[in-house]
Each structure stands twice: as structure tokens, then as C-alpha cells.
N, C-alpha and C. Protein backbone atom coordinates (compact mmCIF):
# COMPACT_ATOMS: atom_id res chain seq x y z
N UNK A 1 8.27 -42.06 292.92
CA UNK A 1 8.45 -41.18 294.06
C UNK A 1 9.95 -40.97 294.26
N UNK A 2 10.43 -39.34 294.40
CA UNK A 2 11.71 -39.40 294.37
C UNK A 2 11.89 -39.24 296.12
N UNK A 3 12.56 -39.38 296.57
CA UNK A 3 13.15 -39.12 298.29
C UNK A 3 14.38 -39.10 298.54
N UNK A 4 15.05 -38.95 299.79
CA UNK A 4 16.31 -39.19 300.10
C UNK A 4 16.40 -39.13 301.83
N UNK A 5 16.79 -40.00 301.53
CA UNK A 5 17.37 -40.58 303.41
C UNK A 5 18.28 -39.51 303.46
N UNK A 6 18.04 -39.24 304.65
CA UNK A 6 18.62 -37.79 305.36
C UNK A 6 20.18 -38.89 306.37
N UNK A 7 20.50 -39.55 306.66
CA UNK A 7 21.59 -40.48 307.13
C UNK A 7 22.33 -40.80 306.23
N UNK A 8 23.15 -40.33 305.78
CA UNK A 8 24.49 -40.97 305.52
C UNK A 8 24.84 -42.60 305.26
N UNK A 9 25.09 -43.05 306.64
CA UNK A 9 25.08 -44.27 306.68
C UNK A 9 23.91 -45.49 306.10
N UNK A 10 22.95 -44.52 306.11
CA UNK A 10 21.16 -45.30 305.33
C UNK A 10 21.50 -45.13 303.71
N UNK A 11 22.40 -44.39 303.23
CA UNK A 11 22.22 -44.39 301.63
C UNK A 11 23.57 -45.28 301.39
N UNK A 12 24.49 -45.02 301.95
CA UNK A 12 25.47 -45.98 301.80
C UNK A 12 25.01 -47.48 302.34
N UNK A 13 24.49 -48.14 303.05
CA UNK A 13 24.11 -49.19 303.35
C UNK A 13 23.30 -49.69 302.01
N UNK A 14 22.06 -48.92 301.62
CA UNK A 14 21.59 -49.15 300.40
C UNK A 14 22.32 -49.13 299.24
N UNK A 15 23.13 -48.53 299.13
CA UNK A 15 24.52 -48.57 297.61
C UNK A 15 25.08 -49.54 297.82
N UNK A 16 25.42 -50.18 299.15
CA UNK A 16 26.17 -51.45 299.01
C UNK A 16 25.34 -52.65 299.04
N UNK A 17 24.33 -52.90 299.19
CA UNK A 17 23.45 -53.36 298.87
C UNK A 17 23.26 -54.09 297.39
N UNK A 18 22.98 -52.98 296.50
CA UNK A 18 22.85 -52.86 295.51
C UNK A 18 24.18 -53.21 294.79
N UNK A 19 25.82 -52.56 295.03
CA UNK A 19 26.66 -52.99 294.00
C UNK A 19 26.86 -54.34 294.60
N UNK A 20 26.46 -54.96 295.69
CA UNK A 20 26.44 -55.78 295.80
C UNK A 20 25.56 -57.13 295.31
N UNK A 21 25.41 -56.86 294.54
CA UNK A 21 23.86 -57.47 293.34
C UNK A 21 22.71 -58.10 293.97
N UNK A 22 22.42 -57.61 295.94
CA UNK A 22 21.54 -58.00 296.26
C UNK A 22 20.08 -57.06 295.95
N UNK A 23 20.23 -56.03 295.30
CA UNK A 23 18.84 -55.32 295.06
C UNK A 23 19.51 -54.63 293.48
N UNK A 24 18.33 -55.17 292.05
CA UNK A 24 18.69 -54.66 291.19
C UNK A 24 18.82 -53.04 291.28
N UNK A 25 18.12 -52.66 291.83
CA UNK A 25 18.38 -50.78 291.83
C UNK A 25 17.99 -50.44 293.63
N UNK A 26 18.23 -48.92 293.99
CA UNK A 26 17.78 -48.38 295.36
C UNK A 26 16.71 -48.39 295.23
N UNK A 27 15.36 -47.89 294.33
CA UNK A 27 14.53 -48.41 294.17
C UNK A 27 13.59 -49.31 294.58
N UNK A 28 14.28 -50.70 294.78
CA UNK A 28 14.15 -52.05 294.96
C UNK A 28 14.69 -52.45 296.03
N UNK A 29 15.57 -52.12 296.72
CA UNK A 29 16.60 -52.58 297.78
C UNK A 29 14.83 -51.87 298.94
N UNK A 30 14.67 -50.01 298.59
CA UNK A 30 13.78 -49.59 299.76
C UNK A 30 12.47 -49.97 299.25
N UNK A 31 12.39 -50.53 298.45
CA UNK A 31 11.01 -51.50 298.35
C UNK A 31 10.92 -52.61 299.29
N UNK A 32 11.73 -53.72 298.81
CA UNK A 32 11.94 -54.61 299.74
C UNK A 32 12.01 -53.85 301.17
N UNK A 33 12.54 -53.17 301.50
CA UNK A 33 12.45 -52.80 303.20
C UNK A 33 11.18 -52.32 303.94
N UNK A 34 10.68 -51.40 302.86
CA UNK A 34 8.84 -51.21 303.17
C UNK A 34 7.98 -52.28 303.38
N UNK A 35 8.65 -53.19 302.64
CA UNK A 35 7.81 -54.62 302.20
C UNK A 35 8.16 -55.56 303.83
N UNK A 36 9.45 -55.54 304.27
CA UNK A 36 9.82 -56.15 305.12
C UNK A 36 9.24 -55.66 306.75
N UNK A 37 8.95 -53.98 306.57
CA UNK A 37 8.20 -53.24 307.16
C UNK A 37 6.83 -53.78 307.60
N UNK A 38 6.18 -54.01 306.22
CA UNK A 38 4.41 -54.42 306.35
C UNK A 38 4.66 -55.54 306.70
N UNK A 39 5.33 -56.27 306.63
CA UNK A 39 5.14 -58.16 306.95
C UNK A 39 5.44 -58.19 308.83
N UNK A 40 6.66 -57.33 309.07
CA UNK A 40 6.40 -57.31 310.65
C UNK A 40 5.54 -56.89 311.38
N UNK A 41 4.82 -55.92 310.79
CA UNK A 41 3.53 -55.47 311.24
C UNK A 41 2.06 -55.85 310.83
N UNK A 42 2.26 -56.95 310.60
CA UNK A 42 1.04 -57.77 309.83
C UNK A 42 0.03 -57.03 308.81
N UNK A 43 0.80 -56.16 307.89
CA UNK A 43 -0.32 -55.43 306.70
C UNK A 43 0.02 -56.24 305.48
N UNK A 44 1.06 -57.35 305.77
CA UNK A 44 0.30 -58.20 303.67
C UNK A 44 0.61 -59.67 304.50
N UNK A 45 -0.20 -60.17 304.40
CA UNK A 45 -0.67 -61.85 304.41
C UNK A 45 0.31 -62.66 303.54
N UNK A 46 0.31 -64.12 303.84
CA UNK A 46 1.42 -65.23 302.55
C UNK A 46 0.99 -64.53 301.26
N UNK A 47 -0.70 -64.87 301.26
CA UNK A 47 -1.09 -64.64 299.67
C UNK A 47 -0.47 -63.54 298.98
N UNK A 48 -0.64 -62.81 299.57
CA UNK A 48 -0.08 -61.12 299.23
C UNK A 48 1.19 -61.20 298.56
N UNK A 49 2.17 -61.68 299.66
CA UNK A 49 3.64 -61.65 299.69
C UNK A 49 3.87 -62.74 298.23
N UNK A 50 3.40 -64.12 298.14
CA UNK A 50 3.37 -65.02 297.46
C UNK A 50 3.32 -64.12 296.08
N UNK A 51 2.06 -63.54 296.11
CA UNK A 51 1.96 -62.43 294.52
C UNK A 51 3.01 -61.73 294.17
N UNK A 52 3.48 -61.04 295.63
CA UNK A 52 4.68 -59.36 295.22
C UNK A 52 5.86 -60.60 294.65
N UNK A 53 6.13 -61.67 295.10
CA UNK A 53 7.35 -62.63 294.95
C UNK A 53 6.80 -62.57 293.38
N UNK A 54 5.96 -62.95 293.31
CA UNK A 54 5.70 -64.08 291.50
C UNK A 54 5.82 -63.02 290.66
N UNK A 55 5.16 -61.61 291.09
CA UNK A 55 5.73 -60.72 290.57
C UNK A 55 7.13 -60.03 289.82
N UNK A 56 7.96 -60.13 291.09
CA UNK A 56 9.36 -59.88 291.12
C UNK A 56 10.22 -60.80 289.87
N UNK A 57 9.45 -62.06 290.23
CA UNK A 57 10.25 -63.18 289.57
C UNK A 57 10.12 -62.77 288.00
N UNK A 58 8.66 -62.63 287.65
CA UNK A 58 8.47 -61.99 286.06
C UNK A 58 9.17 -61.10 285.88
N UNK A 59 8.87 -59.66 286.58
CA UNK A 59 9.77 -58.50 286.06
C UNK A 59 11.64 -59.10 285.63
N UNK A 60 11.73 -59.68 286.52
CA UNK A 60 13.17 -60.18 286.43
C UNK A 60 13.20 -61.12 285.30
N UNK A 61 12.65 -61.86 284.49
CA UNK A 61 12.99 -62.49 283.58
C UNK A 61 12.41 -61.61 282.45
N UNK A 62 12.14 -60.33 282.28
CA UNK A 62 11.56 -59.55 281.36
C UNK A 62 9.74 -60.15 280.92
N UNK A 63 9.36 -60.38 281.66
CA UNK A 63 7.63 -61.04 281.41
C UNK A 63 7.22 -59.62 281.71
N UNK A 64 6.95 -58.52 281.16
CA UNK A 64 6.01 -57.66 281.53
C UNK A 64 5.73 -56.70 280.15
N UNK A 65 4.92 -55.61 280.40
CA UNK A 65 4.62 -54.59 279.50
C UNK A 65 5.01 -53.25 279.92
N UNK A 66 5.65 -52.28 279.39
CA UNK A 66 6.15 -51.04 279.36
C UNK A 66 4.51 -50.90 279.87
N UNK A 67 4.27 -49.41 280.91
CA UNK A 67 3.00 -48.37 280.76
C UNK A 67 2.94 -47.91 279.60
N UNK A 68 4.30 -47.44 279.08
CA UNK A 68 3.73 -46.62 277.66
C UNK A 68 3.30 -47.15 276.90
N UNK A 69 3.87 -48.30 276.70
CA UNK A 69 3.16 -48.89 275.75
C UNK A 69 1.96 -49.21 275.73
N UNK A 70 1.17 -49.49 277.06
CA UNK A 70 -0.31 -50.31 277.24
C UNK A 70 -0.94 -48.57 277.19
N UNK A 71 -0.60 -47.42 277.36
CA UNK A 71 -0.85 -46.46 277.54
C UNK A 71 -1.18 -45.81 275.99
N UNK A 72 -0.23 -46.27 275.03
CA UNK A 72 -0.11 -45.50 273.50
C UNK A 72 -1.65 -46.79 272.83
N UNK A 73 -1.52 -47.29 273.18
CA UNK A 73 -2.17 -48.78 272.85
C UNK A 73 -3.67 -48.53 273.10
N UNK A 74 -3.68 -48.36 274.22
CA UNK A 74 -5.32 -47.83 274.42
C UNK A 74 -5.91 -46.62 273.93
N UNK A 75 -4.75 -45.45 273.91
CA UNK A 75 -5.10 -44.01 273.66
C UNK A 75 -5.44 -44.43 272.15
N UNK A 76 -4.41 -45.23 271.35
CA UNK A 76 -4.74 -45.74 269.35
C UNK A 76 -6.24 -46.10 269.62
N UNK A 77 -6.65 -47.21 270.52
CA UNK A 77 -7.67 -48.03 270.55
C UNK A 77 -9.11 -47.03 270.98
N UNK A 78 -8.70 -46.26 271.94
CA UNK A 78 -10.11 -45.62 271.98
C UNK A 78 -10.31 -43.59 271.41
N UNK A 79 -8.91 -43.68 271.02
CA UNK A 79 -9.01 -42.24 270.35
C UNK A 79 -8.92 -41.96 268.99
N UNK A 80 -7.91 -43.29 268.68
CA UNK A 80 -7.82 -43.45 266.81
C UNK A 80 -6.07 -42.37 266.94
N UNK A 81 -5.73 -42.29 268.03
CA UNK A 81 -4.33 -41.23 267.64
C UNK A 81 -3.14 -42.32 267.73
């Protein structure tokens, strides 16, 4: 999803953020804030949060799979292309 904060001061807060190596990308910095969003308003539970964390932690040590790839992978597997 592409967007843009209409404030000034909201995109610069997020850039410093970020060169500040607390959020690998803006991306991630307004993830975390959505995220920080649902938790004050009680829409994700420990369990929840516990997952998006264990999550984070993989992506960050490279533990994951490209889409394209699981994407080219299945299309070989059930189309033969």
C-alpha cells in the first residue's frame, strides 16, 4: 500500500526514526504505529502480539521465503510452467 502523511512534521518524525536505526524502513516504523494503535484499543491480544514479535525477529535474521518464489514454485507445481 503506497500513502503519504499529509504533515510535514509526521514524515520527518518517521525519517528520523528510521536513519535512526529504530525502524528498518517507513514501512515498518508505520507498521509498528498501527500495531501500537490496535494494542491501545484492544484489537490484538499477547498471543497475537507474541506471533507479529516472533515474526519480526525471523524476517530480521533472513528466516523467510520471497512470494515469488513460493508463487513461481506452485505455478511449476500445478501448471508444469
Amino acid at each position: 500500500m503506497v500513502f503519504q502523511l499529509k504533515k510535514p512534521e509526521l514524515e520527518k518524525f518517521i525519517a528520523d526514526q528510521v536513519r535512526a536505526g529504530l525502524y528498518a524502513s517507513r514501512e515498518a516504523a508505520i507498521k509498528a504505529a498501527v500495531e501500537r494503535m490496535m494494542i491501545d484499543h484492544g484489537e490484538l491480544d499477547n498471543e497475537t502480539i507474541a506471533a507479529i514479535n516472533q515474526a519480526d525477529e525471523q524476517y530480521a535474521r533472513g528466516e523467510f521465503v520471497e512470494w515469488r518464489d513460493v508463487r513461481d514454485e506452485l505455478r511449476k507445481k500445478y501448471t508444469g510452467k
